[in-house]
N, C-alpha and C. Protein backbone atom coordinates (compact mmCIF):
# COMPACT_ATOMS: atom_id res chain seq x y z
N UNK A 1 112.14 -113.42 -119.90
CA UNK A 1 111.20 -112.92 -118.88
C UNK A 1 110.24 -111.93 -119.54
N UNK A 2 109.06 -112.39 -119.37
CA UNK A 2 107.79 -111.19 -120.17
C UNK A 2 106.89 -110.80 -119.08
N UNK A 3 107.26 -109.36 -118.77
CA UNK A 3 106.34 -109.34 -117.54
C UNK A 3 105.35 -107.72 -117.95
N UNK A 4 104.41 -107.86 -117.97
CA UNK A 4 103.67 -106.63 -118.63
C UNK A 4 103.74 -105.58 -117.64
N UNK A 5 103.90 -104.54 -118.42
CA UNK A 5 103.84 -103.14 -117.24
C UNK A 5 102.95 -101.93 -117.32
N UNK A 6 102.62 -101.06 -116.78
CA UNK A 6 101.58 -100.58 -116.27
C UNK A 6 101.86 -99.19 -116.02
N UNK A 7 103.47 -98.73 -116.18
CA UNK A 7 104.27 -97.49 -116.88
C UNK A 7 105.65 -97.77 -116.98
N UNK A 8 106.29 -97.05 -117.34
CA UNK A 8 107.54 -97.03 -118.04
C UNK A 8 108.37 -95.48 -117.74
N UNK A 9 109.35 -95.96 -117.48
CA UNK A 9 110.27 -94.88 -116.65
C UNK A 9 111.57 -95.05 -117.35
N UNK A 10 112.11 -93.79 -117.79
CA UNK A 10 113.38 -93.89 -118.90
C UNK A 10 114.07 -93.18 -117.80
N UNK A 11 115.20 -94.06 -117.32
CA UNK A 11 116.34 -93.80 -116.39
C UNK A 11 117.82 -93.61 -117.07
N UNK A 12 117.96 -93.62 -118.35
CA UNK A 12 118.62 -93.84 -119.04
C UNK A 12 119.49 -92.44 -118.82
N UNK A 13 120.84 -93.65 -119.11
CA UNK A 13 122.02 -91.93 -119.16
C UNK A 13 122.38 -90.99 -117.81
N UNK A 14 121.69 -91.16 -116.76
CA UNK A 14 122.17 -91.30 -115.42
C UNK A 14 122.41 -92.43 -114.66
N UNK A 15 123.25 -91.39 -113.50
CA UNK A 15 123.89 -92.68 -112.89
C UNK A 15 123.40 -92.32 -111.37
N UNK A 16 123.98 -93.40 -110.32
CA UNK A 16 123.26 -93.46 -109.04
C UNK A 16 123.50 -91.91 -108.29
N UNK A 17 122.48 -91.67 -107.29
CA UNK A 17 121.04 -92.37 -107.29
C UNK A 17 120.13 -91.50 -108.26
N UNK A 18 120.43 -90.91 -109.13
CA UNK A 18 118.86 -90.44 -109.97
C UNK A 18 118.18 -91.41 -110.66
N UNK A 19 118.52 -92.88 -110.55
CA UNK A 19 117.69 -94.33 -110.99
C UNK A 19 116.65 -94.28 -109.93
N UNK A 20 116.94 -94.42 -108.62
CA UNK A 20 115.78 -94.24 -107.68
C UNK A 20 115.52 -92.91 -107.34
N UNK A 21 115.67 -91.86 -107.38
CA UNK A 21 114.96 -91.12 -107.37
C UNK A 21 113.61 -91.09 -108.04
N UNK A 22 113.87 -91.20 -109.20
CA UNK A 22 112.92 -91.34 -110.34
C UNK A 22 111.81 -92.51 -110.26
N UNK A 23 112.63 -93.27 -109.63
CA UNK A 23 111.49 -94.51 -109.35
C UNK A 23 110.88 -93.91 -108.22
N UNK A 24 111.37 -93.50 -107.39
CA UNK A 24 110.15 -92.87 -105.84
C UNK A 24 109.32 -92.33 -105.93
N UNK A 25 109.44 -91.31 -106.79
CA UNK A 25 108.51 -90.15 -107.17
C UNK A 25 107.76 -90.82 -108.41
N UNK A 26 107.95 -91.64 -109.15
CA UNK A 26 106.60 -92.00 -110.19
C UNK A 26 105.98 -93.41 -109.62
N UNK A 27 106.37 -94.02 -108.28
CA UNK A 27 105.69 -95.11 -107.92
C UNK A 27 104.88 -94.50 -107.00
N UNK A 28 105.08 -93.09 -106.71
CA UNK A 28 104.11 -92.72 -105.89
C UNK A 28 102.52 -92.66 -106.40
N UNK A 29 102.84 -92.20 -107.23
CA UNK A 29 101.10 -91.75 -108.59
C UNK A 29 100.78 -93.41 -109.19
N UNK A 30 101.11 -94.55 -108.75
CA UNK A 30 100.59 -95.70 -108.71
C UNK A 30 99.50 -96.18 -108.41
N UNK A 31 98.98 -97.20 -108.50
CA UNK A 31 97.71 -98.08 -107.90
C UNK A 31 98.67 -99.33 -107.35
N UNK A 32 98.07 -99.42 -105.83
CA UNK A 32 98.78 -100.90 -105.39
C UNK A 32 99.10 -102.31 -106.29
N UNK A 33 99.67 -102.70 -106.52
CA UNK A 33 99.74 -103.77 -107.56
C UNK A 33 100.42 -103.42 -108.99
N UNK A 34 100.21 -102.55 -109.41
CA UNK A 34 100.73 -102.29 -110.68
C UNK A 34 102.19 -101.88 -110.59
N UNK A 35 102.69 -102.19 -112.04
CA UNK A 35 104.10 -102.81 -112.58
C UNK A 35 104.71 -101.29 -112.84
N UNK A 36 105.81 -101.23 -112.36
CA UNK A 36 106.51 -100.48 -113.16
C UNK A 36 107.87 -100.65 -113.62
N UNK A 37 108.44 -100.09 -115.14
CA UNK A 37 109.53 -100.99 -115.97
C UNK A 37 110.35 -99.76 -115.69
N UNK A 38 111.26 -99.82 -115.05
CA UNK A 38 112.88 -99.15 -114.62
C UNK A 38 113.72 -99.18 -116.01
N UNK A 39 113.92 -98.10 -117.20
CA UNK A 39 114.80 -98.72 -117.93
C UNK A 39 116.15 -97.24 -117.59
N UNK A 40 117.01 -98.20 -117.27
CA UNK A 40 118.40 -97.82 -117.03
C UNK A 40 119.67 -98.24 -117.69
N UNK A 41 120.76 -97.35 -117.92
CA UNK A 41 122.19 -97.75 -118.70
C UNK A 41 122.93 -98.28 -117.26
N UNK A 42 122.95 -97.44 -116.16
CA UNK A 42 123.67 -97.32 -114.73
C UNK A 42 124.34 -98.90 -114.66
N UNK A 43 125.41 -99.55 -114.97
CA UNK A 43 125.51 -100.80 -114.62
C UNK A 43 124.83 -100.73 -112.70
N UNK A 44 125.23 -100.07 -111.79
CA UNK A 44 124.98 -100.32 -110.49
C UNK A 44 123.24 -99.80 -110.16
N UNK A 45 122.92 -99.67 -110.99
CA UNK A 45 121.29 -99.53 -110.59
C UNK A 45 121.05 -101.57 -110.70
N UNK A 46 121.62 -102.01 -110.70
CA UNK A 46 120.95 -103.81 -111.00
C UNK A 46 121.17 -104.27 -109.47
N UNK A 47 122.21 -103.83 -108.63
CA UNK A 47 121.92 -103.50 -107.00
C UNK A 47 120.96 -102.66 -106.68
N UNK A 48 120.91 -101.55 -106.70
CA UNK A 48 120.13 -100.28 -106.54
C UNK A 48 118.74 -100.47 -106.73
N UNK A 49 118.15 -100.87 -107.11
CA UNK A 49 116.62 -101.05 -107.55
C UNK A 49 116.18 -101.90 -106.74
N UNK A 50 116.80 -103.06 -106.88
CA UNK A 50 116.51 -104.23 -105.67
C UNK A 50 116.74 -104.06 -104.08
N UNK A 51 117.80 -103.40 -103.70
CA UNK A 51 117.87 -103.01 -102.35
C UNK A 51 116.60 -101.87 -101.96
N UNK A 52 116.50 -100.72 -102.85
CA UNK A 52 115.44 -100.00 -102.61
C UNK A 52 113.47 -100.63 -102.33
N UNK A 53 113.90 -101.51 -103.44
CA UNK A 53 112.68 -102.40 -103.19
C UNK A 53 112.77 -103.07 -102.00
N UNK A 54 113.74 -103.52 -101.86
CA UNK A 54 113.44 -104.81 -100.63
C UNK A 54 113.04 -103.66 -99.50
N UNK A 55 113.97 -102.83 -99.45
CA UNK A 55 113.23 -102.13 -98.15
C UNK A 55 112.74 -100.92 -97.93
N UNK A 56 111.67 -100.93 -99.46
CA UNK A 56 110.50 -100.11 -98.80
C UNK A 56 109.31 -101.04 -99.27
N UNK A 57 109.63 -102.39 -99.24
CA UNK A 57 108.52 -103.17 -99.28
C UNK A 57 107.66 -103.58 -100.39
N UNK A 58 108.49 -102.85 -101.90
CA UNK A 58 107.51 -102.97 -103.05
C UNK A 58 108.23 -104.64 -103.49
N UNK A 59 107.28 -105.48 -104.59
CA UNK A 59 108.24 -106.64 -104.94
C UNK A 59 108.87 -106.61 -106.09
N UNK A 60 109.95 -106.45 -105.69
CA UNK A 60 111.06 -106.85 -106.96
C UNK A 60 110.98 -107.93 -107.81
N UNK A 61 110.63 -107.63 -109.04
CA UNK A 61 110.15 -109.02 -109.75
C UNK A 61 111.46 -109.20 -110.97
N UNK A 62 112.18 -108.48 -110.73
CA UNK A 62 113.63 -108.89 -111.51
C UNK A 62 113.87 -107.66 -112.47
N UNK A 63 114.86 -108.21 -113.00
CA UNK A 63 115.74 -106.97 -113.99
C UNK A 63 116.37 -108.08 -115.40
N UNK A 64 115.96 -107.81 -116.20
CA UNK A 64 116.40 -107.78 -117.89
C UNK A 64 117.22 -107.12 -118.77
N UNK A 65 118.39 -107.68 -119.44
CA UNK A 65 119.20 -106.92 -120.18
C UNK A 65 119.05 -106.73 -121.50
N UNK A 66 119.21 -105.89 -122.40
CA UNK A 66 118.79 -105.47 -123.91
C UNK A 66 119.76 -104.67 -124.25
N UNK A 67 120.94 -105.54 -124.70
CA UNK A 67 121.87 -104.51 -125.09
C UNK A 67 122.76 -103.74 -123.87
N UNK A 68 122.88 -102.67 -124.01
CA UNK A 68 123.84 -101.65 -122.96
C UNK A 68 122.38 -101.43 -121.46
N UNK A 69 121.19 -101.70 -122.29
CA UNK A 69 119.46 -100.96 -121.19
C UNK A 69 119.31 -102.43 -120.50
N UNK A 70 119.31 -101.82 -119.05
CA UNK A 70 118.81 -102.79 -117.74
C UNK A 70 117.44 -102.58 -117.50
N UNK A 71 116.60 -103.38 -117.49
CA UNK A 71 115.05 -103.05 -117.22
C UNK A 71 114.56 -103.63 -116.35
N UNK A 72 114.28 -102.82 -115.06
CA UNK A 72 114.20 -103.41 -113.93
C UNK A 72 112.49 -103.35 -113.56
N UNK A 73 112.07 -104.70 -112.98
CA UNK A 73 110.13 -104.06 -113.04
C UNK A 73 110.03 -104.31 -111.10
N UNK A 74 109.33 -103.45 -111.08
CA UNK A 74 108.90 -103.35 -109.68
C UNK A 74 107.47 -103.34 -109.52
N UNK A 75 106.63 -104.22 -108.70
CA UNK A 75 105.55 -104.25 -108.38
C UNK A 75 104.91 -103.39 -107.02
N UNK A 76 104.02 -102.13 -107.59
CA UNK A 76 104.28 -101.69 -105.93
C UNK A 76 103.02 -102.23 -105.29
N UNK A 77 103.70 -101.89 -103.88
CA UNK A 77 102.95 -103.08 -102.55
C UNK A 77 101.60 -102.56 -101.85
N UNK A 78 100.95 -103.18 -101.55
CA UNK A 78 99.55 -102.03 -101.06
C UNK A 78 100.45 -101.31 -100.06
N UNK A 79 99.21 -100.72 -99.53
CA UNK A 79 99.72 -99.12 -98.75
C UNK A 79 100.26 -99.80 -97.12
N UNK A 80 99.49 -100.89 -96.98
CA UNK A 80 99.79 -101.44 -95.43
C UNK A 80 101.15 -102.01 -95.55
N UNK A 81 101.54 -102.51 -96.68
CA UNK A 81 103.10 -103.25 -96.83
C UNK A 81 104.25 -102.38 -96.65
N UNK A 82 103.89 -100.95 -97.20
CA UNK A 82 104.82 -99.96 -97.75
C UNK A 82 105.85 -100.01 -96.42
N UNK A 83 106.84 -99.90 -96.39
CA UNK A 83 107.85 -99.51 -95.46
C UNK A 83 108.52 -97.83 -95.59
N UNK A 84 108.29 -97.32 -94.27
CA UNK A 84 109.27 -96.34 -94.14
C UNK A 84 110.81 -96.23 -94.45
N UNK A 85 111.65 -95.52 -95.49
CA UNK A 85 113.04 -95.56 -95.54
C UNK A 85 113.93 -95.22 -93.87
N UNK A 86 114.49 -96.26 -93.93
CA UNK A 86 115.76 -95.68 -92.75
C UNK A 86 116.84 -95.31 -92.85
N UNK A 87 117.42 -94.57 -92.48
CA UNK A 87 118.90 -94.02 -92.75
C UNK A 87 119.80 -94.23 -92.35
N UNK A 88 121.04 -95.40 -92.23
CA UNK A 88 122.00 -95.82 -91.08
C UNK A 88 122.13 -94.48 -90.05
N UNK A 89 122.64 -94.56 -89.20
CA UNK A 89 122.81 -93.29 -88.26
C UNK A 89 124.33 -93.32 -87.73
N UNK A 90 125.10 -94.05 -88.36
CA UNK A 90 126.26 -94.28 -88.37
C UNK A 90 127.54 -93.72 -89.50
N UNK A 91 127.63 -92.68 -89.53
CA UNK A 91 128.30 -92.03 -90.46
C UNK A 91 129.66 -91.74 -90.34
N UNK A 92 130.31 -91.61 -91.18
CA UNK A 92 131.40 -90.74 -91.45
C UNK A 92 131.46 -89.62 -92.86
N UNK A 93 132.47 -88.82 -92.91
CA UNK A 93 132.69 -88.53 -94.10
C UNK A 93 134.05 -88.72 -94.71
N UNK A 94 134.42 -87.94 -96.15
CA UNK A 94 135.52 -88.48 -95.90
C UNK A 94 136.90 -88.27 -96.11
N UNK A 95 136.75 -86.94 -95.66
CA UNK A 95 137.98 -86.04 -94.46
C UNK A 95 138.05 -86.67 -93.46
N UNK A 96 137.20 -87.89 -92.67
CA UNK A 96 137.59 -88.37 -91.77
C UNK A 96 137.81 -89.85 -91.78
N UNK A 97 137.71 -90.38 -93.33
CA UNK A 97 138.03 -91.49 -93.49
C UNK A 97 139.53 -91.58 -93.76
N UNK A 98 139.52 -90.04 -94.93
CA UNK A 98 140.97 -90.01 -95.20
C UNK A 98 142.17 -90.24 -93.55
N UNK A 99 141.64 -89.17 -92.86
CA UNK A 99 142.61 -88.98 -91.62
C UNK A 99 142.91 -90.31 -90.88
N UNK A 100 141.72 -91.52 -90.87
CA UNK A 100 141.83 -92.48 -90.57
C UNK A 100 142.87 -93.38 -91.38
N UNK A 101 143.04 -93.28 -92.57
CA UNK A 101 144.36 -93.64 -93.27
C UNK A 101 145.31 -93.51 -93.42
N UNK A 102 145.42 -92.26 -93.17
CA UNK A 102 146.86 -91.69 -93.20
C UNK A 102 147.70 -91.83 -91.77
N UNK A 103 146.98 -92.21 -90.60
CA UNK A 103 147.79 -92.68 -89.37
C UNK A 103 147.88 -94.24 -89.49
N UNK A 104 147.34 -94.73 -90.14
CA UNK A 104 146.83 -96.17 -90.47
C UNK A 104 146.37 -96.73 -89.35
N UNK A 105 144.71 -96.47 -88.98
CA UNK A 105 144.02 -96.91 -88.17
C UNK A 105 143.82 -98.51 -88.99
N UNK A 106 143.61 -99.53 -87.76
CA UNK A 106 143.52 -101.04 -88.07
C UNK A 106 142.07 -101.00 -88.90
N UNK A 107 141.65 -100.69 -89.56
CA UNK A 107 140.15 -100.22 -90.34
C UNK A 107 140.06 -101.17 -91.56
N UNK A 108 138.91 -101.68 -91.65
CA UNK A 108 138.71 -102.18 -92.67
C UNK A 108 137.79 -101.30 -93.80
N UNK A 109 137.87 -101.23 -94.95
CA UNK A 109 137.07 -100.39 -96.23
C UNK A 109 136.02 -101.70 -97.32
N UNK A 110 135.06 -101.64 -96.71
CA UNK A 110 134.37 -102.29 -97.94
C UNK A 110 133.18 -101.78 -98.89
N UNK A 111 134.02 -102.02 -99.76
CA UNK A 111 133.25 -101.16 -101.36
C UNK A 111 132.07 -102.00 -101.97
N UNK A 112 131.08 -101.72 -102.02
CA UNK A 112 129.87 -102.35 -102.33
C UNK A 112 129.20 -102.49 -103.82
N UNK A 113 130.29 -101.52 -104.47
CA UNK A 113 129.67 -101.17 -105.93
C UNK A 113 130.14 -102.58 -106.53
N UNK A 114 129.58 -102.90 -108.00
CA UNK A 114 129.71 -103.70 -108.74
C UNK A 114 131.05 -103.97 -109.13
N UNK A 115 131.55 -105.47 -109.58
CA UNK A 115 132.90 -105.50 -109.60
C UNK A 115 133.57 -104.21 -110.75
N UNK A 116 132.88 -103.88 -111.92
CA UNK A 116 133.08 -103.10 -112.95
C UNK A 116 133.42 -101.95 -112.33
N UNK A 117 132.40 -101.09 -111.65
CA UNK A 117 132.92 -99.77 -111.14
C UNK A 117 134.28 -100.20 -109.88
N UNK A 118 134.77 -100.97 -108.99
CA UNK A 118 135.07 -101.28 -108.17
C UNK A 118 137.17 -101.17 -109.18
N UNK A 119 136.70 -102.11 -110.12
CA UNK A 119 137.96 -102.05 -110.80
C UNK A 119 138.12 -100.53 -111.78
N UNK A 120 137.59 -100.02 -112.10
CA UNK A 120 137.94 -98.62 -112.37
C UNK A 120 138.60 -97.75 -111.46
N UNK A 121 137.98 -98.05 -110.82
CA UNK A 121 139.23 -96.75 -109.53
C UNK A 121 138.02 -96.69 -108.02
N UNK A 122 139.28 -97.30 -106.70
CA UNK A 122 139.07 -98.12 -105.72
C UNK A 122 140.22 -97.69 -104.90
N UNK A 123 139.47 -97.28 -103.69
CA UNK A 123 140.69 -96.85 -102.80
C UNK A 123 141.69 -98.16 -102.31
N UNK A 124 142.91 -97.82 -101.89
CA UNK A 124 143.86 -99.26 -102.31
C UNK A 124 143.29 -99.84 -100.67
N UNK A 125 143.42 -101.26 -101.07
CA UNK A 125 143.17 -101.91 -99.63
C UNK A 125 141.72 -101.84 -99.15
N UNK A 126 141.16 -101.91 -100.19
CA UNK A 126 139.50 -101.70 -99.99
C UNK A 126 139.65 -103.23 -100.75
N UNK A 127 138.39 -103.96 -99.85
CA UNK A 127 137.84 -105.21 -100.64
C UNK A 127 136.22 -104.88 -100.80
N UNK A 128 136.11 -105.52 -101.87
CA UNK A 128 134.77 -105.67 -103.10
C UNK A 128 134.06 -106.77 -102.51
N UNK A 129 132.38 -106.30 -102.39
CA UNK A 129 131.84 -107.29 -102.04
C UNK A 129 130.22 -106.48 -102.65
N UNK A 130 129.87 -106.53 -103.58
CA UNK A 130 128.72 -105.92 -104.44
C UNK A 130 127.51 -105.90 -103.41
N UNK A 131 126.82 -104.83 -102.81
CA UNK A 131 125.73 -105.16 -102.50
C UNK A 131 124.84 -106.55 -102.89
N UNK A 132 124.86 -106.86 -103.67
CA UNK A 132 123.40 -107.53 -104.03
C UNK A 132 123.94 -109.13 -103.71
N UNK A 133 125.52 -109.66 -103.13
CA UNK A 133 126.19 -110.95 -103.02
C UNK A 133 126.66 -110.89 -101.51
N UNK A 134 126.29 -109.72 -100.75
CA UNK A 134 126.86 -109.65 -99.08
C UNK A 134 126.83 -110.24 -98.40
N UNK A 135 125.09 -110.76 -98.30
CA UNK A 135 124.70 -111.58 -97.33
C UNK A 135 124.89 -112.95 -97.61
N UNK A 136 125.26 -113.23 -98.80
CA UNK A 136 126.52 -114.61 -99.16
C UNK A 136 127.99 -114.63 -98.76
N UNK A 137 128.50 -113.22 -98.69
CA UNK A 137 129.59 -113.62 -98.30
C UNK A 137 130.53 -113.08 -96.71
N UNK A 138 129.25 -112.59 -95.55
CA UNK A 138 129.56 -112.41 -94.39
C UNK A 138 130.36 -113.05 -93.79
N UNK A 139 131.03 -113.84 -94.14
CA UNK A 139 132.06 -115.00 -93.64
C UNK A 139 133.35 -114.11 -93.99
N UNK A 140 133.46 -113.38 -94.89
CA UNK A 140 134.70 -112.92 -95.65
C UNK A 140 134.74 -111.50 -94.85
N UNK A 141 133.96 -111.13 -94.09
CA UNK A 141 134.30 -109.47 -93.31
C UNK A 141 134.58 -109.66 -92.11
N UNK A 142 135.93 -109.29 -91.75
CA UNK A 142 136.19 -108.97 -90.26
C UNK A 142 135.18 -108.25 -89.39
N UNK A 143 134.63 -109.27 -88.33
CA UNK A 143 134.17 -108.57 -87.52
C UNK A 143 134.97 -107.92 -86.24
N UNK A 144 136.14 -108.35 -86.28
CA UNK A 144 137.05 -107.48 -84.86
C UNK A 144 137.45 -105.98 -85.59
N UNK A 145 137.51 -105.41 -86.70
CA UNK A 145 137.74 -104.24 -87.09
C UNK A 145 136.64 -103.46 -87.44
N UNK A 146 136.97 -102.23 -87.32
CA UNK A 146 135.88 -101.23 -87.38
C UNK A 146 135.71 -101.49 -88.84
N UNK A 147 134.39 -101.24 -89.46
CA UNK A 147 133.95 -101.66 -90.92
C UNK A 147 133.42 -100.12 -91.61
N UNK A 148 134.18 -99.82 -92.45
CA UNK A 148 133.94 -98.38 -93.22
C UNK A 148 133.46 -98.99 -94.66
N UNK A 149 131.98 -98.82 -94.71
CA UNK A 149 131.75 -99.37 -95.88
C UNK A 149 131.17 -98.29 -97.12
N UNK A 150 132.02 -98.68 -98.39
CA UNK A 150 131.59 -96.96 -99.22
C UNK A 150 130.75 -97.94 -100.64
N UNK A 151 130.16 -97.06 -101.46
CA UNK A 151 129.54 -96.78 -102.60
C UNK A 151 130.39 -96.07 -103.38
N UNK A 152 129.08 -95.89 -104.60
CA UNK A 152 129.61 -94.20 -105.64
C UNK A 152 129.39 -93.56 -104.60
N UNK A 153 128.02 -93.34 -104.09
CA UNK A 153 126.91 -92.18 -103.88
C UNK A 153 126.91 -91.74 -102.13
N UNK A 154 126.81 -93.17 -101.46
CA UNK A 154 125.94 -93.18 -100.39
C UNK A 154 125.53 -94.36 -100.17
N UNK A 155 124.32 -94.29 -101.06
CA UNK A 155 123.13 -95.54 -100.91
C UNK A 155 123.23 -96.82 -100.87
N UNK A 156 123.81 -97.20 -102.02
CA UNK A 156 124.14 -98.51 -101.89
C UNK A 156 124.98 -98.90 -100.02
N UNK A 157 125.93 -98.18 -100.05
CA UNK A 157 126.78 -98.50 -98.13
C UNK A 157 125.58 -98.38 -97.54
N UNK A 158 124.75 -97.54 -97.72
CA UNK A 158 123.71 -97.34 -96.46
C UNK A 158 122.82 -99.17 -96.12
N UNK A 159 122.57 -99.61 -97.28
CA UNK A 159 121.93 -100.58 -97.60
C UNK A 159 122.72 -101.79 -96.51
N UNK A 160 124.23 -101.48 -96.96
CA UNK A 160 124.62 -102.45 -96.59
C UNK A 160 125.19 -102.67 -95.37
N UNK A 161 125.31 -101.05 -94.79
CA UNK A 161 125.90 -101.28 -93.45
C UNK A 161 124.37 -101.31 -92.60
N UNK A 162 123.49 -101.34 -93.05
CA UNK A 162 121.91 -102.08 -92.07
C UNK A 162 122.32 -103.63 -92.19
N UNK A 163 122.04 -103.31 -93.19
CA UNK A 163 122.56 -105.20 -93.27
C UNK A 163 123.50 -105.87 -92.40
N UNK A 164 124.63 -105.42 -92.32
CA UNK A 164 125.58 -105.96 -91.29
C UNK A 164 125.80 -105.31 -90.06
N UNK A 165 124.96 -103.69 -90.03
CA UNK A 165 124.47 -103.92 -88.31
C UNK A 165 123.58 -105.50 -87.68
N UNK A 166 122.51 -105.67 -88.88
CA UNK A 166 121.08 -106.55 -88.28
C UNK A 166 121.72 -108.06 -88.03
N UNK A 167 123.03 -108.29 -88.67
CA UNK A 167 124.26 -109.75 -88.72
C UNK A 167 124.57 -109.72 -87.49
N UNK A 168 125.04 -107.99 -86.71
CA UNK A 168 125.37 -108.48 -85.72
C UNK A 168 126.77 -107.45 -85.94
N UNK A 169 127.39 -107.17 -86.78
CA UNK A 169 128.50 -106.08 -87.04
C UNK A 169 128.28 -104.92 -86.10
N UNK A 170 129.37 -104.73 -85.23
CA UNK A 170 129.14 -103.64 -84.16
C UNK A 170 129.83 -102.29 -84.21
N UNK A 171 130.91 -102.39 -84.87
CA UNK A 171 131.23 -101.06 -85.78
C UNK A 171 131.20 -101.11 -87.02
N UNK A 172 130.19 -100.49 -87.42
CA UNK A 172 130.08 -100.08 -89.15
C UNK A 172 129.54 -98.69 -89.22
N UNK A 173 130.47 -98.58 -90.26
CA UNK A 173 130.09 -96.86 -90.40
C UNK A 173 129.78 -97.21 -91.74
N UNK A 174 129.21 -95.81 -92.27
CA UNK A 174 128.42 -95.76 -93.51
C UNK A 174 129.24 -94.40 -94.19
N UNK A 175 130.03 -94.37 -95.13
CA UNK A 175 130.92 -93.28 -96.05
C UNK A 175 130.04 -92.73 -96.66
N UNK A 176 129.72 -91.38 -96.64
CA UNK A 176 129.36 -90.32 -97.77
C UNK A 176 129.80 -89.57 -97.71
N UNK A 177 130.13 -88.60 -98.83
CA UNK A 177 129.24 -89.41 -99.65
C UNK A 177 129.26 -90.07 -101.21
N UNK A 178 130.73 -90.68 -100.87
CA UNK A 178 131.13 -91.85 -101.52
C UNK A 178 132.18 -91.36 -102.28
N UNK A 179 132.43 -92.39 -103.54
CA UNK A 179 133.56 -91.99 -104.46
C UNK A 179 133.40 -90.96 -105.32
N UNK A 180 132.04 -91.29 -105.60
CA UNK A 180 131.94 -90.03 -106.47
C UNK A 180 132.96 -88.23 -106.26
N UNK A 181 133.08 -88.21 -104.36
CA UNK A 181 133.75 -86.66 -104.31
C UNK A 181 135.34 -87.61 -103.66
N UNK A 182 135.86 -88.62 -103.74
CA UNK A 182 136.78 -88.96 -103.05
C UNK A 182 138.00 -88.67 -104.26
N UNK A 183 138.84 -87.78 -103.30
CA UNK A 183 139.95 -87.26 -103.99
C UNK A 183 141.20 -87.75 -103.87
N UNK A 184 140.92 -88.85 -102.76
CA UNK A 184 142.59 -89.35 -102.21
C UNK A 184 143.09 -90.44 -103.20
N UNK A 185 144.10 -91.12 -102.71
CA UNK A 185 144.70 -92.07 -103.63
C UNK A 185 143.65 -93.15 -104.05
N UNK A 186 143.78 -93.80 -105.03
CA UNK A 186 143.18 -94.84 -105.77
C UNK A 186 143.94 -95.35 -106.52
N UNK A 187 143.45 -96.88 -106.76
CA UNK A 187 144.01 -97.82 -108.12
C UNK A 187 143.30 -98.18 -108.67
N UNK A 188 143.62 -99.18 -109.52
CA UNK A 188 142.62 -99.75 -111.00
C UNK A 188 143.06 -101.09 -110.95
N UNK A 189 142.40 -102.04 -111.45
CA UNK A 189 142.52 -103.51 -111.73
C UNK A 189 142.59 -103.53 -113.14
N UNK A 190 143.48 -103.55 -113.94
CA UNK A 190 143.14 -104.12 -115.37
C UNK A 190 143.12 -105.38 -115.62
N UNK A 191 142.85 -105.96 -116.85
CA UNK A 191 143.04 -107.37 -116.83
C UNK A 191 144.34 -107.99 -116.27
N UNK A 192 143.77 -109.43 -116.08
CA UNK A 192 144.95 -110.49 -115.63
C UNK A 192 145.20 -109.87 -114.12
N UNK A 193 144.21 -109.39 -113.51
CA UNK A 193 144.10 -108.23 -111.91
C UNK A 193 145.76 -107.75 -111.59
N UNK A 194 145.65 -106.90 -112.50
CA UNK A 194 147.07 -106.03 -112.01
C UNK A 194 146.68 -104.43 -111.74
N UNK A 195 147.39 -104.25 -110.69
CA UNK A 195 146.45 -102.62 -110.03
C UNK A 195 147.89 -102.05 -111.07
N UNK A 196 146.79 -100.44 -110.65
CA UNK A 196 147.60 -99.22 -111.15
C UNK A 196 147.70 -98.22 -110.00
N UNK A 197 148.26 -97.67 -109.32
CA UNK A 197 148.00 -96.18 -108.56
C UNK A 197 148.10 -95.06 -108.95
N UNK A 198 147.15 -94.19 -108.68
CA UNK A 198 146.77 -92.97 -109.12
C UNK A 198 146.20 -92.17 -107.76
N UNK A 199 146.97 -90.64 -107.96
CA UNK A 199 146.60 -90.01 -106.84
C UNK A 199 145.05 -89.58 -106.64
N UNK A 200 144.21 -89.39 -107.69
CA UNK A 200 142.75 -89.44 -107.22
C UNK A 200 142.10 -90.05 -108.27
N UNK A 201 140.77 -90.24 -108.21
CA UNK A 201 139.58 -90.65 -109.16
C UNK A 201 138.92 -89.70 -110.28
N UNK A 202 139.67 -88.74 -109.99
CA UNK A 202 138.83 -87.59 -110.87
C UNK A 202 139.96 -87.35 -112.38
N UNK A 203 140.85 -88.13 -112.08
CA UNK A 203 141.86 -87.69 -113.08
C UNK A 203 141.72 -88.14 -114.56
């Protein structure tokens, strides 16, 4: 893929969301139409870039790998296309996700990050479904249970519990603000998918 660009943004060495941050604030000082090259390490910015695009309206013209660097190009959209960001309005946090576990509410947990971060450490009984493959696999989420859907960060769940409000999903909550501060139990997938348990993520 050779797609010429028009600036260049070193995202490198952080992780979500300072990939879009960085993209918000330098697509602002743009001209409608012109390219800009996202280069990021973040494996989960290769969701992240594209969900942000899709809905604030710029076109996502794909993402390229070089080694460990993801280079994502975004075309931004004239000013009439631009979309306002929305914010699910459906929240929890998660002192109150925890409490929901520990009585064992009938709740379902779906984790949106990439299978890679997902098998590093994943609250147990959480199923994986990557942002950027959801709306392929809506067949696979209970809709009779309440739907607690998490990220690292935030963003990515936010993305996705719009998404499966607009399906038609009538309880979905949106977790922040994510794994990144989640201290409760977790496991790991190593190869040949055999979990591990561990009392938190930070260990």
């Amino acid at each position: 893929m050779e797609i010429s660009s028009d600036k260049i943004l070193d995202a490198k060495g952080v992780s979500c969301p300072v990939p879009i941050v960085r993209t918000k604030k330098a697509i602002e000082d743009m001209e409608a139409n012109q390219v800009i090259e996202v280069q990021a390490t973040d494996e989960g910015s290769k969701a992240d870039i594209k969900a942000w695009a899709d809905s604030t309206g710029h076109d996502y013209l794909g993402t390229k790998e070089d080694g460990e660097v993801f280079i994502h190009y975004i075309r931004k959209a004239e000013m009439d296309n631009i979309k306002d960001e929305v914010a699910y309005s459906e929240i929890v946090n998660l002192e109150q996700l925890k409490s929901k576990l520990a009585i064992k509410e009938p709740i379902t947990i779906l984790d949106v990050r990439e299978q890679e971060e997902f098998a590093f450490g994943h609250i147990p009984g959480a199923i994986n479904i990557p942002l950027g493959e959801i709306e392929d696999r809506f067949d696979e989420i209970d809709k009779t249970k309440e739907l607690h859907v998490i990220c690292r960060t935030g963003n990515r769940s936010d993305q996705a519990a719009q998404r499966l409000a607009k399906k038609g999903y009538k309880n979905v909550k949106n977790v922040i603000p994510g794994m990144t501060k989640w201290d409760g139990p977790t496991e790991m997938i190593h190869e040949g998918g055999k979990t591990d348990d561990k009392n938190n993520n930070n260990e």
